[in-house]
Structures are given as C-alpha cells and as structure tokens.
Protein backbone atom coordinates (compact mmCIF):
# COMPACT_ATOMS: atom_id res chain seq x y z
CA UNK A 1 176.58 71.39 98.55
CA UNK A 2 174.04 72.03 96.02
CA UNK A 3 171.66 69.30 95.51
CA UNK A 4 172.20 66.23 93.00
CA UNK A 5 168.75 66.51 91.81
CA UNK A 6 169.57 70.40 90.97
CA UNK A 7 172.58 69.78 89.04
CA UNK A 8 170.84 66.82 87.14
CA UNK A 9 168.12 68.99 85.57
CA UNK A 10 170.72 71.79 85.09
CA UNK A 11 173.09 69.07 82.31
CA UNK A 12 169.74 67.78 81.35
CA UNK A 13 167.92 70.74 80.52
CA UNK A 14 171.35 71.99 78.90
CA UNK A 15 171.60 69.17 76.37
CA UNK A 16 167.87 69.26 75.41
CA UNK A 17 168.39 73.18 74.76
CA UNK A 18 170.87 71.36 72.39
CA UNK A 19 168.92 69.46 70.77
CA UNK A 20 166.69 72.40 70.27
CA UNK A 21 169.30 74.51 68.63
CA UNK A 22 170.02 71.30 66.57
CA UNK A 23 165.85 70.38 65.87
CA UNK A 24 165.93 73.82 64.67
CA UNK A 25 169.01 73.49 61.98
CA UNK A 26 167.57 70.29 60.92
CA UNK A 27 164.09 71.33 60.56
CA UNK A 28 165.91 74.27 57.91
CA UNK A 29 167.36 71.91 56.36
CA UNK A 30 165.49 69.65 55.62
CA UNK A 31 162.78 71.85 54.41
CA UNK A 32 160.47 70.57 57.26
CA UNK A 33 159.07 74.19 58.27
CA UNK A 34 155.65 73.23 56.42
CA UNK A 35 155.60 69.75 58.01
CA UNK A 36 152.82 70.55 60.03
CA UNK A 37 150.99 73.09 57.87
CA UNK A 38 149.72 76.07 58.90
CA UNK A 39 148.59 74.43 62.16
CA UNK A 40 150.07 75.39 65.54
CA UNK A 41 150.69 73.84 68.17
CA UNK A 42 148.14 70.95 66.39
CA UNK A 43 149.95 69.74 63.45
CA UNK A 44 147.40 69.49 60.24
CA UNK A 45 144.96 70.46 63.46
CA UNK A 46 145.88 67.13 65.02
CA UNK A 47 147.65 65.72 68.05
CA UNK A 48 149.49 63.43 66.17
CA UNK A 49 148.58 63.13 62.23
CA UNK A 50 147.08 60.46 60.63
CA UNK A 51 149.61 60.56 57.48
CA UNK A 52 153.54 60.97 59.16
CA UNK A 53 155.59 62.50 55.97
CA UNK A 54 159.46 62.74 56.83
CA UNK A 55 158.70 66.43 57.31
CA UNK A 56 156.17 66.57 59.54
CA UNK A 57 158.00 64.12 61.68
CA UNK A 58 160.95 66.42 61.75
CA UNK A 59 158.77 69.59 62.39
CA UNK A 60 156.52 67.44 64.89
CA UNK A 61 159.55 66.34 67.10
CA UNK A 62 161.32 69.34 67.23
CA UNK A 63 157.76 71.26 68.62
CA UNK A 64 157.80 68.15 71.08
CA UNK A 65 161.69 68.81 72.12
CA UNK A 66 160.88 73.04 72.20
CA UNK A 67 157.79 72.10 74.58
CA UNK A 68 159.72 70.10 76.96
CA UNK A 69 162.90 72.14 76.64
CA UNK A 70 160.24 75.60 77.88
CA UNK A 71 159.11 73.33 80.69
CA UNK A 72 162.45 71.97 81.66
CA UNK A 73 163.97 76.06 81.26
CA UNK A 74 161.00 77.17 83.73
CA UNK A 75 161.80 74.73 86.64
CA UNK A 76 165.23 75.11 86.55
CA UNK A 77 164.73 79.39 86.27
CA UNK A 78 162.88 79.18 89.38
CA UNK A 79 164.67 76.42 91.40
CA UNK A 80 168.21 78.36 90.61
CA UNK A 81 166.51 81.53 91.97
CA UNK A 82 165.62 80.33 95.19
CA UNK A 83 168.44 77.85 95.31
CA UNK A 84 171.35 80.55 94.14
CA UNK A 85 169.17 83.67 94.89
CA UNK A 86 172.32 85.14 95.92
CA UNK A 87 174.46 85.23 93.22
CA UNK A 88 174.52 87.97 91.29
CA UNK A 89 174.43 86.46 87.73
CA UNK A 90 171.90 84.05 88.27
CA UNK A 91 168.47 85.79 88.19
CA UNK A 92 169.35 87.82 85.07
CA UNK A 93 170.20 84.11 83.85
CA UNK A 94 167.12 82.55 84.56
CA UNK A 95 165.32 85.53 82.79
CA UNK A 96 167.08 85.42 79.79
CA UNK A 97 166.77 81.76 79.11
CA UNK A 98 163.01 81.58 79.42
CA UNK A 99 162.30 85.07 78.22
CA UNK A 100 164.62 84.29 74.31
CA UNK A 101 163.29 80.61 74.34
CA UNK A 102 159.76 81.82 74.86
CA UNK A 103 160.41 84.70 72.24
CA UNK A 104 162.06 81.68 69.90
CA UNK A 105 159.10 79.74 69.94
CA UNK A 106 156.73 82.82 69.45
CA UNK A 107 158.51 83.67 66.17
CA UNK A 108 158.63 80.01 65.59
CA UNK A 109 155.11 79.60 65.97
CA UNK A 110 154.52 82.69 63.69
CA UNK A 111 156.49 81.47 61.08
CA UNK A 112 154.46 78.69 60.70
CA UNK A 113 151.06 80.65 60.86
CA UNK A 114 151.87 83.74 58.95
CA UNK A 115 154.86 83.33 57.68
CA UNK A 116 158.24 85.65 57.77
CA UNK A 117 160.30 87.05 56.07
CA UNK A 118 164.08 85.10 55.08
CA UNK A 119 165.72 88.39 57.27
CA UNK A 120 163.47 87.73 60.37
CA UNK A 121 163.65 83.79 60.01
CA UNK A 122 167.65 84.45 60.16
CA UNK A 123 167.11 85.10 63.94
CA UNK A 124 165.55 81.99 64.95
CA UNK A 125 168.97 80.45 65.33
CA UNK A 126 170.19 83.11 66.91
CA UNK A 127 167.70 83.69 69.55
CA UNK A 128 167.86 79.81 70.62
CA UNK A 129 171.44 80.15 70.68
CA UNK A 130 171.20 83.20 73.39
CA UNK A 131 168.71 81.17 75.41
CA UNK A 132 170.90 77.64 75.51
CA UNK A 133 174.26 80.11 76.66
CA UNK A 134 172.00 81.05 79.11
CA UNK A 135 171.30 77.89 80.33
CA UNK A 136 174.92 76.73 79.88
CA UNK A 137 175.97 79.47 82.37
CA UNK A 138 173.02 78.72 84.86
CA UNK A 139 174.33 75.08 84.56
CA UNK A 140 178.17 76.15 85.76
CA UNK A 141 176.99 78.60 88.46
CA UNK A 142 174.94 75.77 89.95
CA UNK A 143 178.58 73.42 89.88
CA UNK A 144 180.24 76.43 90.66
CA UNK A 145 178.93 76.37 94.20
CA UNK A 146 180.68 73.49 94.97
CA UNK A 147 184.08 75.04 93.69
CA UNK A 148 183.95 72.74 90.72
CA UNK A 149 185.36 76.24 89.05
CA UNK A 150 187.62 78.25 90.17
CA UNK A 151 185.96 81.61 88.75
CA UNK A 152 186.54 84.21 91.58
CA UNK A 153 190.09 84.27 91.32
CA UNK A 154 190.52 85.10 87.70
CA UNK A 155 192.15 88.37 86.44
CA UNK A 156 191.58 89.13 82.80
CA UNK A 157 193.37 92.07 81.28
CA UNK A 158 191.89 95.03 79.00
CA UNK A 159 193.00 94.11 75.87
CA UNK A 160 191.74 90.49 76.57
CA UNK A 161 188.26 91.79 77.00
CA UNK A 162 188.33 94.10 74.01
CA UNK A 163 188.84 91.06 71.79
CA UNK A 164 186.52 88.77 73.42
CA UNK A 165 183.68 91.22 73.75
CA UNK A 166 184.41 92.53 70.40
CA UNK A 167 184.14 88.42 68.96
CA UNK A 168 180.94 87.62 71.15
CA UNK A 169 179.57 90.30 68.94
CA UNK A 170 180.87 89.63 65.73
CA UNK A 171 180.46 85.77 66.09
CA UNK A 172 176.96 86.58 66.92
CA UNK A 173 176.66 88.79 63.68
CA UNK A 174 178.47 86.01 61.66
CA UNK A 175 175.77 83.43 63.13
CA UNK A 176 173.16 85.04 61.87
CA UNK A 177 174.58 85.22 57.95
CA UNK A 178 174.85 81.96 58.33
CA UNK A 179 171.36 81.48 59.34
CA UNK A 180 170.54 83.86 56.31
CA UNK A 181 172.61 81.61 54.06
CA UNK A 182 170.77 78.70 54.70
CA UNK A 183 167.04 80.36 54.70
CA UNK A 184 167.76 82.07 51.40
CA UNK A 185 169.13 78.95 49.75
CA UNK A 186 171.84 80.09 49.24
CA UNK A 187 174.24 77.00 50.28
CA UNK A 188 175.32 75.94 47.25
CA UNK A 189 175.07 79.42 45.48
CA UNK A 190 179.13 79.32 45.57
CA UNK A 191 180.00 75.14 44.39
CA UNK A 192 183.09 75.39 45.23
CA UNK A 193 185.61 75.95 48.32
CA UNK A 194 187.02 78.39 48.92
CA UNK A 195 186.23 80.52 46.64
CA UNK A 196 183.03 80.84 44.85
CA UNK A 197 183.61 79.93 40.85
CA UNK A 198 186.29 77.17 39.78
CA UNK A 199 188.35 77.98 42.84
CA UNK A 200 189.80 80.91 41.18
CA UNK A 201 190.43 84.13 43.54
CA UNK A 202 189.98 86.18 40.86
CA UNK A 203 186.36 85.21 40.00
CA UNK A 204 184.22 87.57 41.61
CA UNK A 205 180.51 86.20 42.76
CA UNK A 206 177.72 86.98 40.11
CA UNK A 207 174.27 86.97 42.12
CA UNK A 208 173.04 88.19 45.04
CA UNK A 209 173.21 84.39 46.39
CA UNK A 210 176.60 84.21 45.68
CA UNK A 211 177.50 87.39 47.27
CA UNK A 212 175.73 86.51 50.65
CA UNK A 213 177.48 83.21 50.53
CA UNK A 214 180.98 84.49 49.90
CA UNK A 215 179.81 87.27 52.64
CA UNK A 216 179.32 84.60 54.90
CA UNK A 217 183.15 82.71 54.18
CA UNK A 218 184.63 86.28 54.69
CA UNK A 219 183.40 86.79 58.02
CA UNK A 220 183.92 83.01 59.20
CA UNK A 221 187.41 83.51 58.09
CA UNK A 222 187.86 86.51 60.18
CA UNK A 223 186.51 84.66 62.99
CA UNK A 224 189.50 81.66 62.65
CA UNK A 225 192.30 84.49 62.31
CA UNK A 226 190.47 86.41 65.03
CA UNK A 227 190.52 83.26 67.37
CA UNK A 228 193.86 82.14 66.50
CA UNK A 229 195.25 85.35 67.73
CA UNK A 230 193.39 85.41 70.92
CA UNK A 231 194.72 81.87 71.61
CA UNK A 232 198.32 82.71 70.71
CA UNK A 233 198.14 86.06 73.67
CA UNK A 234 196.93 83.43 75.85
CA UNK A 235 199.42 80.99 75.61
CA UNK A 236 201.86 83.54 76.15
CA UNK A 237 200.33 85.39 79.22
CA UNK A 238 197.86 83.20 81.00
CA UNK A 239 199.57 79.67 81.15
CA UNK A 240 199.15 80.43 85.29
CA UNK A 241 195.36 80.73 84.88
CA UNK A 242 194.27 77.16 83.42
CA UNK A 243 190.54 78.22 83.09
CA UNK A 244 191.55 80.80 80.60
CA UNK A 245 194.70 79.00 78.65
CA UNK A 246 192.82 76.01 78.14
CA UNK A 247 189.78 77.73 77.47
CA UNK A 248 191.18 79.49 74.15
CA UNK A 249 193.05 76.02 73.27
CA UNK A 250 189.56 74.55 73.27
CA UNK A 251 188.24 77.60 71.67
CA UNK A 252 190.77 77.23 68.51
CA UNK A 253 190.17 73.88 68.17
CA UNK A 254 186.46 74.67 68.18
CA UNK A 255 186.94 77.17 65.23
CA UNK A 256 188.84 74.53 63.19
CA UNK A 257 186.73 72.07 63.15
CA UNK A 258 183.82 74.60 62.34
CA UNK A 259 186.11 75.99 59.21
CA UNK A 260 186.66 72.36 58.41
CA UNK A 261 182.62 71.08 58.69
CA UNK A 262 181.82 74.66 56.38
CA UNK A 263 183.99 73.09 53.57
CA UNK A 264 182.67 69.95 53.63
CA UNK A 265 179.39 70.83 53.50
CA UNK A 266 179.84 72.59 50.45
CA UNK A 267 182.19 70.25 49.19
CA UNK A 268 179.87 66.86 49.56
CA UNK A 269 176.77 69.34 49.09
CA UNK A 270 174.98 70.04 52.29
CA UNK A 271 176.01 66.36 53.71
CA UNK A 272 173.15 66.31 56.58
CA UNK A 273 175.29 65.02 59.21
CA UNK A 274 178.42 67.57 58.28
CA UNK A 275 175.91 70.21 58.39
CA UNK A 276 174.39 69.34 61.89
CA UNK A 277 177.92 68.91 62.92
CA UNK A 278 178.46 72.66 61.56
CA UNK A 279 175.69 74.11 63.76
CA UNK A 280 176.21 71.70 66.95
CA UNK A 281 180.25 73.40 66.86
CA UNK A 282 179.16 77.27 66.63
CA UNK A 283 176.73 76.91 69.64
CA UNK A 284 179.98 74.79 71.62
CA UNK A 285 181.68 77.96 70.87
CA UNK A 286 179.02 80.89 71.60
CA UNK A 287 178.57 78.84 74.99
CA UNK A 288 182.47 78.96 75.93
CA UNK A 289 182.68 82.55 74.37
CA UNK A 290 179.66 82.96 77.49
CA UNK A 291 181.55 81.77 80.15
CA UNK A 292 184.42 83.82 79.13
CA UNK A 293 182.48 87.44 79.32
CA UNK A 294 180.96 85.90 83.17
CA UNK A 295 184.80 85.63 83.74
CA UNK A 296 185.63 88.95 82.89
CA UNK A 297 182.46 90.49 85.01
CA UNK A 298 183.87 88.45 87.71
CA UNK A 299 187.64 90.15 87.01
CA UNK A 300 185.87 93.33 86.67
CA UNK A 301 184.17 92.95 90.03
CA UNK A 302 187.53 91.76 91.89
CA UNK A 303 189.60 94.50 90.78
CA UNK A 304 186.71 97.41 91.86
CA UNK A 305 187.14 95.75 94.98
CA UNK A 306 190.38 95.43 95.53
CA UNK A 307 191.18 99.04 94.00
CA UNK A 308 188.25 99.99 96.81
C-alpha cells in the first residue's frame, strides 16, 4: 500500500498544476502580463506592492500559485522516484513535469523581462499543459499501486493507437492556435459563430486575424469529428475493457462541451468564466488523451511479452 500522505500530495499537487494552467489563461486574458512590470520575481521590485491594480493581483497570484506548484512538482518527482523507483514510467514522469514547468516559468519569466514574441508566447499554454499531464499520470501510477486501475491487462489494437497518437498530436497542435488566437487578439476577429461574417458560409475571412481565427474553428472541428469517431469504434469493440469504453464516452463528452464553451465565448464576447471553462476542458482532455498513450505502452509491452 502506498502511503496516504503520498497520494495526498500527488491530487494536491495535480489540482494546483490546474490552477496553474488556469492562472495562466486568466492572466491572457485579462491582459494582466504587465501587472507586475518588468520586475521578476519582485513585482514593481517589491514583495508585495504598495498600489494592488486588478492586474497585478492577477499576475501576482498566479507567480505565487507557479512557485508553490515548482515546489509541490519537486517533492512529489523525488518521493515517486524512490517510492515507485521501479516502474518503468515513473522517472521519465517525474522529469518531465519539473523539467516543462521549470522551462514554463523560464519563458514566463522572460516574457515579462524582455518580452516575446505572440508565436513564442503561444507555447506557454502548451508547455504547462505537458507538465500538469505529467503530473496527472504520476498521480494514477501512485493509485495504481494499489490496483485502483486495472492498466496491465489492457489490449489496445493498431488502428486504435494510430488515431489516438495521431489526436495527442494534432490536439496538441490545435492547443497551441488557440493559444495564438488569444495572444494575437484575435478572439473576436470572427463576431460571429460559426462562421466568421453574418453567419454566411460563403463569406470568406478578410484579415489575417480572421483567418487565424477561422484556422483555429477548422481544426477544433476536426478534433469533435475526430473524437466522435474514435468513441463510436470503441463502443463497438471495447465494451469488455471499461477503462477504455468509458474512457472515450468521457472523452466525447469532453469535446462537446469544449465545442459548446468556444461558441459561447464568441457569442457573449470572451465571457471570463466561459472562457476559463474553455481552457479548464482542453487540459481534462490532453490529461485523459495521456493516460490513454501509458495504456497503449502498457498493451505494447504485454503483447512483446507474450509474443516472446
């Protein structure tokens, strides 16, 4: 039995990589990036500020959160080393959440000092997004001792990890226009839903803005069809394997209500809690698509050794 006090800080540090992912959306948002100035880590070369704006509050707390999310990352990296040392997945875990939060906060921190460019800015999300589906995975291997999932038994067929390695990439690809959407301001470039102009098909986009934001409904569309289809081959071949079946049910409902927060925030123009919502659903979803590819090493693994 692993330890309670293990699998505490493994949830705990999970939902305060969360809120980082989150801090980070708001903070874009909100237009809080030059809360704190130029200053880092002081903000306006203070501990706390004398004047607390909106933005620098926003900025402020989500350095805080990053701080004790880098702490919380570290302790669990090395306690689930020499706790699950044995485990193949788990030290290449525990490397990749520290080293892509660390990396996150670097570019963070650069942002703020030197400032970046909208294309490298577009990562931020992206990188805290690998580092939290890190952590997420950590977090189940650590349950997983305990047989709270039944992962070694799972057999995954080829064309089943064609299409969910081939959507781990392109979701990945499609979170990062969307991170380019909103650091370009391009949000609203396109007022209506679904289509850009008057809601006529027809009406082609007429800026670059435009373009990036219809870009960016194209490719979440694909991802919804893409999704759909993977969930209809698993309720038709893997109703025996529960982890899986339910998995993709979860995963379709997960793509739904991300389609359905992307209108809305157009539609009631950038609504802050719709838009929050929006990013807090896309990292749900790159988590489970995680825990689906250590699935399919897992199958991989089984099948060399029973072939063997």
């Amino acid at each position: 039995m692993q330890s309670k006090a293990l699998k505490y800080l493994a949830v705990i540090t999970t939902l305060v990589m969360l809120l980082v992912l989150l801090g980070g959306a708001l903070v874009t948002k909100t237009d809080s990036g030059a809360g704190c100035g130029q200053s880092f880590p002081l903000c306006h070369g203070q501990l706390i500020p004398a004047e607390l704006l909106f933005e620098t509050i926003v900025e402020l707390s989500h350095r805080v959160v990053s701080a004790v999310a880098g702490l919380l990352v570290l302790t669990l990296s090395v306690w689930s080393w020499r706790a699950l040392g044995h485990k193949r997945e788990t030290n290449f875990l525990a490397i990749l959440a520290f080293f892509f939060l660390m990396l996150q906060a670097l570019l963070g921190a650069g942002a703020v000092v030197w400032g970046h460019s909208d294309v490298i800015l577009a990562l931020h999300f992206g990188i805290s997004l690998i580092s939290f589906a890190a952590v997420l995975l950590l977090t189940l291997l650590i349950f997983e001792v305990d047989r709270k999932f039944d992962a070694e038994s799972i057999v995954i067929d080829k064309r089943m990890r064609f299409h969910t390695y081939g959507l781990m990439t392109y979701i990945f690809a499609v979170v990062y226009s969307g991170a380019f959407v909103r650091h370009t301001n391009a949000s609203l470039a396109c007022p209506d839903w679904p289509f850009c102009v008057n809601n006529q098909w027809t009406s082609l986009p007429l800026n670059p803005s435009q373009w990036i934001q219809m870009g960016h409904r194209m490719a979440a569309a694909l991802i919804f069809i893409w999704i759909a289809y993977i969930a209809l081959i698993a309720y038709r071949n893997y109703k025996h394997q529960k982890v899986i079946y339910y998995g993709w049910m979860i995963a379709f409902a997960l793509v739904s209500g991300q389609v359905i927060t992307g209108a809305f925030v157009v539609i009631t123009r950038l609504n802050l809690v719709l838009a929050l919502s929006h990013a807090l659903i896309i990292s749900l979803l790159f988590g489970l698509l995680s825990y689906f590819v250590l699935l399919m090493s897992r199958s991989r693994v089984n099948r060399s050794k029973k072939n063997g």
